[in-house]
N, C-alpha and C. Protein backbone atom coordinates (compact mmCIF):
# COMPACT_ATOMS: atom_id res chain seq x y z
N UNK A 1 0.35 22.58 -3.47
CA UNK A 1 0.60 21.60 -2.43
C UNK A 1 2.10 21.55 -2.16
N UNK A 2 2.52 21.09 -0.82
CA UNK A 2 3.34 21.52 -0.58
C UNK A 2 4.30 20.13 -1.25
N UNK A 3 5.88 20.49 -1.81
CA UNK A 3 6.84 19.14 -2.55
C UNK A 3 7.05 18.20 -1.60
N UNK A 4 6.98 18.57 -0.02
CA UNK A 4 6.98 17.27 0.80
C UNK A 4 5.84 16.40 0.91
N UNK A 5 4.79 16.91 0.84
CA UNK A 5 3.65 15.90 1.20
C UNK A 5 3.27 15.08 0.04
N UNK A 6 3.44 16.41 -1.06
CA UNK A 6 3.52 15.26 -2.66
C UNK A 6 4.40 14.48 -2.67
N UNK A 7 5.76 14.58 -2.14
CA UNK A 7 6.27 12.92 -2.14
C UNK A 7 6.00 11.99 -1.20
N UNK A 8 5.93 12.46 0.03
CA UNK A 8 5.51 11.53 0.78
C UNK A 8 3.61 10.82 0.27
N UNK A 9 2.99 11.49 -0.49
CA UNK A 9 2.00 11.14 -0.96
C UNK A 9 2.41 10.10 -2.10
N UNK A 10 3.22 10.29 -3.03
CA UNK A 10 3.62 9.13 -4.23
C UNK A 10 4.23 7.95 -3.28
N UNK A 11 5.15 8.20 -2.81
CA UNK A 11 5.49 6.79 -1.78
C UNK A 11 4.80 6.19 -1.40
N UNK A 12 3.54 6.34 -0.60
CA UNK A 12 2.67 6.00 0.11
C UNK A 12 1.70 5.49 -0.66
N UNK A 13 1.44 6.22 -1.56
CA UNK A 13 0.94 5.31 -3.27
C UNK A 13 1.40 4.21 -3.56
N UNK A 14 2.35 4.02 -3.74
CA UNK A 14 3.23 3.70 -4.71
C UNK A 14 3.42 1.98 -3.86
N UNK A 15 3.38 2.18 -2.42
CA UNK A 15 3.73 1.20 -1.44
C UNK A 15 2.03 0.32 -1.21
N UNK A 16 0.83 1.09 -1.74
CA UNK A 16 0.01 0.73 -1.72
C UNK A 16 -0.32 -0.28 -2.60
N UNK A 17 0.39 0.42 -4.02
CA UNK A 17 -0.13 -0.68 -5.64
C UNK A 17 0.50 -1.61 -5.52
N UNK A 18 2.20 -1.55 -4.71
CA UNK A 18 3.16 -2.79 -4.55
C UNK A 18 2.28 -3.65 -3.92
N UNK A 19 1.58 -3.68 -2.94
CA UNK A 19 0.93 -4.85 -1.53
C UNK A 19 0.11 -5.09 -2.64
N UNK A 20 -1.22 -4.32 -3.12
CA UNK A 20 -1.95 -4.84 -3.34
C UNK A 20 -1.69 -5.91 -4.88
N UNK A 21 -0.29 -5.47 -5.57
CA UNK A 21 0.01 -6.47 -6.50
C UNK A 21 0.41 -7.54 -6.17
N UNK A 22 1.13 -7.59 -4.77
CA UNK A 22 1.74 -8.86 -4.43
C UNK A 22 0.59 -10.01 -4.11
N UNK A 23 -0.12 -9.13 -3.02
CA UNK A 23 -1.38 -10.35 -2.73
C UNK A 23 -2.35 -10.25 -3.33
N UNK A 24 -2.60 -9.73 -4.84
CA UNK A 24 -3.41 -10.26 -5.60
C UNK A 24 -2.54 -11.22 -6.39
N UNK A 25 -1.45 -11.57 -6.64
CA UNK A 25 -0.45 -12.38 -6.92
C UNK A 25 -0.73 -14.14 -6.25
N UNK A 26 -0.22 -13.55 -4.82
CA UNK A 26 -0.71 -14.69 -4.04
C UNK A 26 -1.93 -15.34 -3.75
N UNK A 27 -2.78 -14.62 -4.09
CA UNK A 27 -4.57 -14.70 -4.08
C UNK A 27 -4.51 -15.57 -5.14
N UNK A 28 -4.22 -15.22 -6.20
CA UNK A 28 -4.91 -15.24 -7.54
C UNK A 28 -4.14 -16.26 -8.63
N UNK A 29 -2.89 -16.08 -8.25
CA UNK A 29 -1.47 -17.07 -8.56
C UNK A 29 -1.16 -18.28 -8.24
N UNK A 30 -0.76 -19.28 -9.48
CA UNK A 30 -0.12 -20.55 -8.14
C UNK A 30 1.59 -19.99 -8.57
N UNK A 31 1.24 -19.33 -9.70
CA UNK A 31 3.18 -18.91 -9.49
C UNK A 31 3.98 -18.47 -8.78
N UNK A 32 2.87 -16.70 -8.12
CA UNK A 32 3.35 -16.69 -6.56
C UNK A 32 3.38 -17.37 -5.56
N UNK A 33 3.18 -18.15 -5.59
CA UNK A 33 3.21 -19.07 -4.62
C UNK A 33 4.16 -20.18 -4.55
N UNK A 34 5.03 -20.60 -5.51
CA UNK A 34 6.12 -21.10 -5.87
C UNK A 34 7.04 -21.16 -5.21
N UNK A 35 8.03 -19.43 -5.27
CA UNK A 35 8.51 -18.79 -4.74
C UNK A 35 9.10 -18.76 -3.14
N UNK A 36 7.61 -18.75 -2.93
CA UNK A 36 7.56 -18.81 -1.01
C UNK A 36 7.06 -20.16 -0.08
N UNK A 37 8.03 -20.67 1.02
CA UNK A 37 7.92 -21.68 1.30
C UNK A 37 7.06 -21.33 2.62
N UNK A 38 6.58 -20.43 3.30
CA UNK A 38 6.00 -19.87 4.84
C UNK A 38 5.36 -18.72 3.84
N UNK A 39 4.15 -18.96 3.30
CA UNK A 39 2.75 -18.26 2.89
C UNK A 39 2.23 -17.21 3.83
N UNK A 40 1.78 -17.67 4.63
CA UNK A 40 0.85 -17.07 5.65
C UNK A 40 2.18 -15.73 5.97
N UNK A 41 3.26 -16.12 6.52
CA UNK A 41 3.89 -15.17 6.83
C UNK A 41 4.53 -14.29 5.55
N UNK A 42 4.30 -14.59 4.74
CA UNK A 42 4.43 -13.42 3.39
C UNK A 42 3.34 -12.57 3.43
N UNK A 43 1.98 -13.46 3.08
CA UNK A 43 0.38 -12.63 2.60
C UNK A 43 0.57 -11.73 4.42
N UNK A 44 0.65 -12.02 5.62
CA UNK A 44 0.92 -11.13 6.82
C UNK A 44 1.89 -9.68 6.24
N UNK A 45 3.36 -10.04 6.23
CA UNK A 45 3.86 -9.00 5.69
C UNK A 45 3.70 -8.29 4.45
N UNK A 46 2.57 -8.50 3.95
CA UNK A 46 2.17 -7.51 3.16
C UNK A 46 1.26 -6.53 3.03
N UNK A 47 0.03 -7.88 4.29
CA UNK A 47 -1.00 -6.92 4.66
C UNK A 47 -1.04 -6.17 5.41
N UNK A 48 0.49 -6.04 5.87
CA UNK A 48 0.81 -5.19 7.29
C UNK A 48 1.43 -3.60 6.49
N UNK A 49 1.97 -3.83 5.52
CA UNK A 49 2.58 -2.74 4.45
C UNK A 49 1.46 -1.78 4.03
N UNK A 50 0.15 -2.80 3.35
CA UNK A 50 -0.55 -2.37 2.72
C UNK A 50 -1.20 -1.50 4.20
N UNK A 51 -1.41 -1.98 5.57
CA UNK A 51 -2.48 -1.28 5.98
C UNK A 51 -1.35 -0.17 6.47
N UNK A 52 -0.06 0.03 6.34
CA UNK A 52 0.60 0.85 7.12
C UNK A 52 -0.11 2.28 5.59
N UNK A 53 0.63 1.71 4.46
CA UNK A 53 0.10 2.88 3.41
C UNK A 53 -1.14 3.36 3.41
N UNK A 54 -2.27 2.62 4.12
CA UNK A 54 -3.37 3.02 3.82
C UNK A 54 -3.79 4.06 4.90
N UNK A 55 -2.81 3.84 6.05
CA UNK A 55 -2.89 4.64 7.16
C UNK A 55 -2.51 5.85 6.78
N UNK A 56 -0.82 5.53 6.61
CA UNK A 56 -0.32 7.22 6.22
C UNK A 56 -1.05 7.75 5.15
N UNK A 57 -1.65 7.31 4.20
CA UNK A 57 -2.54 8.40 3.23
C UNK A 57 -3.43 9.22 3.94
N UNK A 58 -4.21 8.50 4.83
CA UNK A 58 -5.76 9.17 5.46
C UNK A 58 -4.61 10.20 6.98
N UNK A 59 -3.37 9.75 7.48
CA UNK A 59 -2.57 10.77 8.15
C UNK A 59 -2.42 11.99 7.15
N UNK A 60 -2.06 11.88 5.99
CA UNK A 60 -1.78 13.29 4.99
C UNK A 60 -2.49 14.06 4.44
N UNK A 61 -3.63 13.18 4.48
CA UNK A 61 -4.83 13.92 4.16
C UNK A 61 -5.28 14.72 4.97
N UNK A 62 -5.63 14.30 6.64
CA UNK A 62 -5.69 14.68 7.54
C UNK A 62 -4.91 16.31 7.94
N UNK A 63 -3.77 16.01 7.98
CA UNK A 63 -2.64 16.65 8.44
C UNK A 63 -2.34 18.37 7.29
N UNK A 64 -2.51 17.90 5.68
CA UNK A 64 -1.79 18.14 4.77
C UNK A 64 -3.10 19.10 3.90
N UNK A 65 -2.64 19.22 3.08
CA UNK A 65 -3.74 20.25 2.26
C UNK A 65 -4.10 19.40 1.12
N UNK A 66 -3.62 17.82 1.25
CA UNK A 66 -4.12 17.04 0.44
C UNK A 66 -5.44 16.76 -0.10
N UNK A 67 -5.69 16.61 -1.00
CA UNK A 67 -7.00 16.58 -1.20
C UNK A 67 -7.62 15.08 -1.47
N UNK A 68 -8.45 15.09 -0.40
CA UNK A 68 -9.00 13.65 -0.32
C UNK A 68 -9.51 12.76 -1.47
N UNK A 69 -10.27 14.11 -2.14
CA UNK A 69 -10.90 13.04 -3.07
C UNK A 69 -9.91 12.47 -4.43
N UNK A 70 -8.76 12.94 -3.82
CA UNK A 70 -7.77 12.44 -5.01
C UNK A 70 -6.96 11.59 -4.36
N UNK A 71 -6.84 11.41 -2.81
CA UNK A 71 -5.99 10.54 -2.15
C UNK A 71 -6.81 9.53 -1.55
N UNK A 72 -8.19 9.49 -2.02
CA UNK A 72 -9.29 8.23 -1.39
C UNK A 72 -8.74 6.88 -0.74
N UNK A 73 -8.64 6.39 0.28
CA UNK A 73 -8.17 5.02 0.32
C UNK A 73 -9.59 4.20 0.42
N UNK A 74 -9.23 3.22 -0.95
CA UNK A 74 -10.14 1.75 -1.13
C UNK A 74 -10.22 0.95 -0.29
């Protein structure tokens, strides 16, 4: 596989586990929630991250010689 798409594949990972830690944080947390005084517009900018990563994976897969069943988006 080619060294560009494998990194742009770990990033895109990597930006995925961040969202989904934050707003299982905020979901699941009253600690995250502490923190932030405008909620709604945090859990927004994250779910906007998370769906951008979830996009570019299924773009690289698409595009790339990636192999899906190892780049699956949940």
């Amino acid at each position: 596989m080619n060294k560009y798409a494998k990194a742009s594949e770990a990033h895109f990972k990597a930006m995925k586990l961040e969202s989904e830690a934050v707003l299982d944080t905020y979901f699941n947390s009253v600690v995250g929630i502490g923190e932030h005084s405008d909620i709604p517009q945090e859990v927004n900018k994250w779910v906007e991250k998370l769906s951008t990563a979830e996009d570019a994976l299924e773009i690289l897969v698409r595009y790339t010689v990636l192999d899906s069943t190892k780049t699956k988006v949940v």
